[in-house]
Protein backbone atom coordinates (compact mmCIF):
# COMPACT_ATOMS: atom_id res chain seq x y z
CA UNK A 1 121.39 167.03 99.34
CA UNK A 2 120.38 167.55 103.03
CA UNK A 3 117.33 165.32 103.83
CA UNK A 4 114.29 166.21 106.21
CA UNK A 5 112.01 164.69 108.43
CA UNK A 6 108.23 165.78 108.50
CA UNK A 7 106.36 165.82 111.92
CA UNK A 8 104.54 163.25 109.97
CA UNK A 9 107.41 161.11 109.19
CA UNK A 10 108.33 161.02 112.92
CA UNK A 11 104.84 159.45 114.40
CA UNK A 12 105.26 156.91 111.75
CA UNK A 13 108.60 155.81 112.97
CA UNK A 14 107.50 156.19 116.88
CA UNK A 15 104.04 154.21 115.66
CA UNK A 16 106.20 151.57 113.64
CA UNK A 17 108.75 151.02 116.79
CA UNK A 18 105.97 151.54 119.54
CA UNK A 19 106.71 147.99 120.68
CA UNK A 20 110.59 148.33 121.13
CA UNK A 21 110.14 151.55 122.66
CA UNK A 22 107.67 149.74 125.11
CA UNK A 23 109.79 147.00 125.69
CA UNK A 24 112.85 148.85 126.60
CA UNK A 25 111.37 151.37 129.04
CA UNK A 26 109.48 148.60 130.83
CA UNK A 27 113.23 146.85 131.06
CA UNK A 28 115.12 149.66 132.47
CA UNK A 29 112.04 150.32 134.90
CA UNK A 30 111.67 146.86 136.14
CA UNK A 31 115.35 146.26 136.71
CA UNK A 32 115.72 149.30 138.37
CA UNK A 33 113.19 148.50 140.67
CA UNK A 34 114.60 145.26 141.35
CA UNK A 35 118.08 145.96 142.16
CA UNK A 36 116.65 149.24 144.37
CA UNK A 37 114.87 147.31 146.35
CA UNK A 38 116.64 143.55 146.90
CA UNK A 39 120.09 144.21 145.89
CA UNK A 40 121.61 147.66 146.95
CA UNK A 41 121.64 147.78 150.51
CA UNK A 42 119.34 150.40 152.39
CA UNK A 43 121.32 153.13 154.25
CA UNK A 44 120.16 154.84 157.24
CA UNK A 45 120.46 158.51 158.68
CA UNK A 46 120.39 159.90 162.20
CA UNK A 47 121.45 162.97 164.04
CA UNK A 48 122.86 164.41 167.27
CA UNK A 49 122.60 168.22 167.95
CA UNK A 50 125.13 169.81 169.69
CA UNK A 51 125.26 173.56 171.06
CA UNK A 52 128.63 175.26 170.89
CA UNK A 53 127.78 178.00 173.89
CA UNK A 54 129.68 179.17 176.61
CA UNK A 55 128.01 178.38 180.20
CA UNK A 56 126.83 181.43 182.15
CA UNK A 57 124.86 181.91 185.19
CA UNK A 58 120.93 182.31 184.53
CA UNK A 59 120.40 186.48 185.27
CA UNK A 60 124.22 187.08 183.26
CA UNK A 61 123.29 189.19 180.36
CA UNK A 62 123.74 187.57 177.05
CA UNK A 63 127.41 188.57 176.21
CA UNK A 64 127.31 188.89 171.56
CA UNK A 65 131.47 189.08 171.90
CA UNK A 66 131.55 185.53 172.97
CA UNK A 67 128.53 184.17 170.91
CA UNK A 68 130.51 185.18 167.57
CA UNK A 69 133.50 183.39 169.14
CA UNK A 70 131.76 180.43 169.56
CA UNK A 71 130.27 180.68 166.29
CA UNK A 72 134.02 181.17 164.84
CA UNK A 73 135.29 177.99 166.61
CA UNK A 74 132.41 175.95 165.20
CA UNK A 75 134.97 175.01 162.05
CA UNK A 76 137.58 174.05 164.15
CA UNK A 77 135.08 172.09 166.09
CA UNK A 78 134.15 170.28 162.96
CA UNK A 79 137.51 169.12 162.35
CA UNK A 80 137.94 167.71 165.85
CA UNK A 81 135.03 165.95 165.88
CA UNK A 82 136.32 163.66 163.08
CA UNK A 83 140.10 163.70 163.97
CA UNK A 84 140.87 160.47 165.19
CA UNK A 85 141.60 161.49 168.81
CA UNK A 86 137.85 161.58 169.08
CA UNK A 87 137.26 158.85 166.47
CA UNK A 88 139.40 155.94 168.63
CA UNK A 89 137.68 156.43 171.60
CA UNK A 90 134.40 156.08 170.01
CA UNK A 91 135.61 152.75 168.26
CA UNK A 92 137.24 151.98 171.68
CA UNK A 93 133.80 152.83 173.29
CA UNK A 94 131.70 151.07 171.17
CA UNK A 95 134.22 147.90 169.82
CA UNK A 96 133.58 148.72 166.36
CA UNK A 97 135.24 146.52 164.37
CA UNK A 98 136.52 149.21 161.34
CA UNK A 99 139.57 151.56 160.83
CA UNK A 100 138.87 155.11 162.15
CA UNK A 101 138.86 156.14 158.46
CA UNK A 102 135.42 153.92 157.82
CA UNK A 103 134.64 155.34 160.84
CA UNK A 104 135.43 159.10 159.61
CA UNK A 105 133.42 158.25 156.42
CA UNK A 106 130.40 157.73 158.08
CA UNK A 107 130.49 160.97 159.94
CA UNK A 108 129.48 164.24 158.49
CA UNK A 109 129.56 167.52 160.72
CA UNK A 110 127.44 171.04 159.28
CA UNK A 111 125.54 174.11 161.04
CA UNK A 112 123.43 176.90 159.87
CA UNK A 113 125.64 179.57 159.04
CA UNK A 114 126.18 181.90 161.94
CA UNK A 115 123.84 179.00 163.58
CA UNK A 116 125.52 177.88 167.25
CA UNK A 117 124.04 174.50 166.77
CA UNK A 118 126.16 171.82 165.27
CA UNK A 119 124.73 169.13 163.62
CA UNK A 120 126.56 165.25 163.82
CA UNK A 121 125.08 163.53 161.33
CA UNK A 122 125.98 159.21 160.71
CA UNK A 123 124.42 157.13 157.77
CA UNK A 124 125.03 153.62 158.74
CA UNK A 125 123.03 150.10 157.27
CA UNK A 126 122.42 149.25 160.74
CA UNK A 127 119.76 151.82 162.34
CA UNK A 128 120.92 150.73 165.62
CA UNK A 129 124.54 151.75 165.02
CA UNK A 130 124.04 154.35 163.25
CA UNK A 131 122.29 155.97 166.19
CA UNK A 132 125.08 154.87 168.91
CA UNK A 133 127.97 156.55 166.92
CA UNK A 134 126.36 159.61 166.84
CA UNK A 135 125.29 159.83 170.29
CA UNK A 136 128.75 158.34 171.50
CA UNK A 137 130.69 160.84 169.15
CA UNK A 138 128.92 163.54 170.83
CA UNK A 139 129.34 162.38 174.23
CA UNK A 140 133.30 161.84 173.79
CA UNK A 141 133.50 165.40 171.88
CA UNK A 142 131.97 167.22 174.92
CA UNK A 143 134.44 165.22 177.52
CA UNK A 144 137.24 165.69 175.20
CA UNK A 145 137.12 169.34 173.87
CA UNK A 146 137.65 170.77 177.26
CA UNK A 147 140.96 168.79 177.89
CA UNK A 148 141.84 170.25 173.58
CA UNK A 149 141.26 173.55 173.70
CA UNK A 150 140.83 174.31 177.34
CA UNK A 151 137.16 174.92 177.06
CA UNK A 152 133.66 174.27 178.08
CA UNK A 153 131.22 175.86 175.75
CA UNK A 154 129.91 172.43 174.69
CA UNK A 155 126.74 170.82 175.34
CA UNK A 156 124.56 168.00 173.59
CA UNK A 157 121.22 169.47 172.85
CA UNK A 158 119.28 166.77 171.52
CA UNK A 159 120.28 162.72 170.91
CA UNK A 160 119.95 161.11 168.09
CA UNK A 161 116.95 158.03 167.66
CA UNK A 162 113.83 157.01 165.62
CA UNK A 163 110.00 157.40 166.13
CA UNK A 164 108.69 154.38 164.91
CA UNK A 165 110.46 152.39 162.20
CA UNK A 166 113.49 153.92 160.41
CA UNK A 167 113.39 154.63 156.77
CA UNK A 168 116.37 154.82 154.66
CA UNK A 169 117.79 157.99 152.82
CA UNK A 170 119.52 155.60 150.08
CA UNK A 171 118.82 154.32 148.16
CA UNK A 172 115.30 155.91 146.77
CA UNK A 173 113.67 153.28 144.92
CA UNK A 174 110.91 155.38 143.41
CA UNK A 175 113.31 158.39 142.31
CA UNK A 176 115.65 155.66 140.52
CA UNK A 177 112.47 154.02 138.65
CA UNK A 178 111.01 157.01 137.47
CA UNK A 179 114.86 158.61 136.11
CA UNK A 180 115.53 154.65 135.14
CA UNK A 181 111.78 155.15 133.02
CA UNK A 182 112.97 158.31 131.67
CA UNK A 183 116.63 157.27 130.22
CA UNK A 184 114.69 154.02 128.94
CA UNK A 185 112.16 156.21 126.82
CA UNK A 186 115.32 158.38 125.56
CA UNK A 187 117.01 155.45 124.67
CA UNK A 188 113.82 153.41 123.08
CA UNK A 189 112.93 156.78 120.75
CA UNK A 190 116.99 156.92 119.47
CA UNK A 191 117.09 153.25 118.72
CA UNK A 192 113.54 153.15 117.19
CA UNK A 193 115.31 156.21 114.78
CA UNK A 194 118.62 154.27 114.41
CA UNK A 195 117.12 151.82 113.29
CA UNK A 196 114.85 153.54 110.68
CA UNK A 197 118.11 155.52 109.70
CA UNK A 198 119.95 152.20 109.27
CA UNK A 199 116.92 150.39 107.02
CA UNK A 200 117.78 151.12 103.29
CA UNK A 201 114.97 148.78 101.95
CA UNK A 202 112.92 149.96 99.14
CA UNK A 203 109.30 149.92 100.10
CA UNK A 204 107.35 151.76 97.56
CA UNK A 205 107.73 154.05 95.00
CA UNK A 206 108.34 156.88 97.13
CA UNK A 207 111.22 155.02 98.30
CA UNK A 208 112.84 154.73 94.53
CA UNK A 209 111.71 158.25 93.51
CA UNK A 210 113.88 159.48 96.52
CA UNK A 211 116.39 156.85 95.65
CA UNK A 212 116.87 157.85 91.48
CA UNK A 213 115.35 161.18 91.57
CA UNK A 214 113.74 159.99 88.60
CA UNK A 215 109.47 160.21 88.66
CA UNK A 216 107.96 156.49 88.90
CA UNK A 217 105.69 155.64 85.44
CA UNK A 218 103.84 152.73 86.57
CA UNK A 219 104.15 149.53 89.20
CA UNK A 220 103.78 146.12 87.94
CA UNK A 221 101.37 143.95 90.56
CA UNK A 222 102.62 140.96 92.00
CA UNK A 223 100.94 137.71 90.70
CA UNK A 224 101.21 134.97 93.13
CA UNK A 225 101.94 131.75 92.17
CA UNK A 226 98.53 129.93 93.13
CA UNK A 227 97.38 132.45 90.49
CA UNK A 228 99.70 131.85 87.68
CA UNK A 229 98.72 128.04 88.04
CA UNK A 230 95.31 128.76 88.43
CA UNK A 231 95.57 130.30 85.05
CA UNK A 232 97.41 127.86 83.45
CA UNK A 233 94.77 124.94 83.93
CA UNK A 234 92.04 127.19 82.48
CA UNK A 235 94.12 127.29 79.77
CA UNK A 236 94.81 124.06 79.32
CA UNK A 237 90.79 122.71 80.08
CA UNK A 238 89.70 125.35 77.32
CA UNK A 239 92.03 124.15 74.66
CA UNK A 240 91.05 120.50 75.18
CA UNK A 241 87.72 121.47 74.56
CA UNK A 242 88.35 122.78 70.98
CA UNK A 243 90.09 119.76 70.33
CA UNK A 244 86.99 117.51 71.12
CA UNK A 245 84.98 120.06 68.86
CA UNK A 246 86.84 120.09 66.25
């Protein structure tokens, strides 16, 4: 026989288990909070803009032919950027003590599509480094690509730096306490119905009826036992009295 559960039925359980439910949410919120902000470490983010274009005199026309060439080399201009013939002169440069694949981890090249502007981006828990690999990486990329690919269509358009004090991209301590109260509420509601699920004590005659399918005639009260004794010594002083009478 397939059972239901009434809208009714399912306030009473969230009203019966309101406490757990509490309880765990406020858990997975506060320790969230804590290890987001004193245990993970903060990371930073900074940027360098470069502009893949090739130099022309000031009253040359703007030529389209070599525009969507430099836009077609911006790819291979990503790779280079993080191949280590770039990579160990910026380590070199800057005596960073890490391998060159560290180094390429913290590096992350994109542009708008057809976009001649190349973005060299670093994320770094030091603000300070962060900000002198990606202004180094840009600087050895422009000396460098000309010697690669025989070029010169390379120029850094803005540095990278930050107004004021730095905030960190990661981790987001508010984001992870609000999805931390979120899974905590989800798991407080399945538990507080696990455990109703899981609780095959009889409570009332509902309880049996469901139980034996069979109607309930009548309850018996419970007598407690100060009661029964109470009862008892009435008895008793009553029947001593007749005795006297009699």
């Amino acid at each position: 026989m397939e059972e239901t559960i009434s809208l009714k039925e399912i306030f009473e359980v969230l009203k019966k288990r309101l406490s757990l439910i509490l309880l765990i949410t406020l858990l997975a919120t506060a320790t969230s909070g804590v290890v987001s902000y004193f245990l993970l470490t903060p990371i930073y983010e900074t940027q360098t803009q470069i502009l893949v274009n090739q130099k022309t005199d000031k009253d040359s026309a703007i030529d389209y032919n070599q525009v969507n060439r430099d836009v077609a080399l911006i790819n291979t201009y990503s790779v280079i950027i993080k191949s280590p013939t770039i990579l160990d002169e910026v380590k070199e440069s800057l005596s960073l003590d890490m391998t060159t694949n560290t180094l390429n981890n913290k590096i992350s090249v994109s542009n708008a599509q057809n976009s001649q502007v190349v973005l060299i981006s670093v994320t770094d828990p030091d603000p300070k480094l962060a900000v002198k690999i990606a202004n180094t990486t840009a600087t050895v990329f422009e000396k460098e690509i000309s010697n690669i690919m025989n070029v010169d269509n390379v120029s850094i358009l803005s540095k990278a730096g930050f107004e004021g004090t730095p905030a960190p991209v990661n981790p987001n301590p508010v984001l992870n306490m609000a999805i931390a109260l979120i899974i905590g509420l989800m798991v407080g509601v399945g538990l507080a119905f696990l455990l109703e699920y899981l609780d095959n004590t009889i409570k009332d005659e509902n309880d049996i009826e469901k139980l034996l399918g069979l109607p309930v005639l009548g309850t018996i009260a419970v007598i407690e036992d100060k009661e029964v004794g109470s009862s008892k010594g009435n008895a008793k002083k009553s029947v001593r009295g007749e005795t006297v009478e009699s």
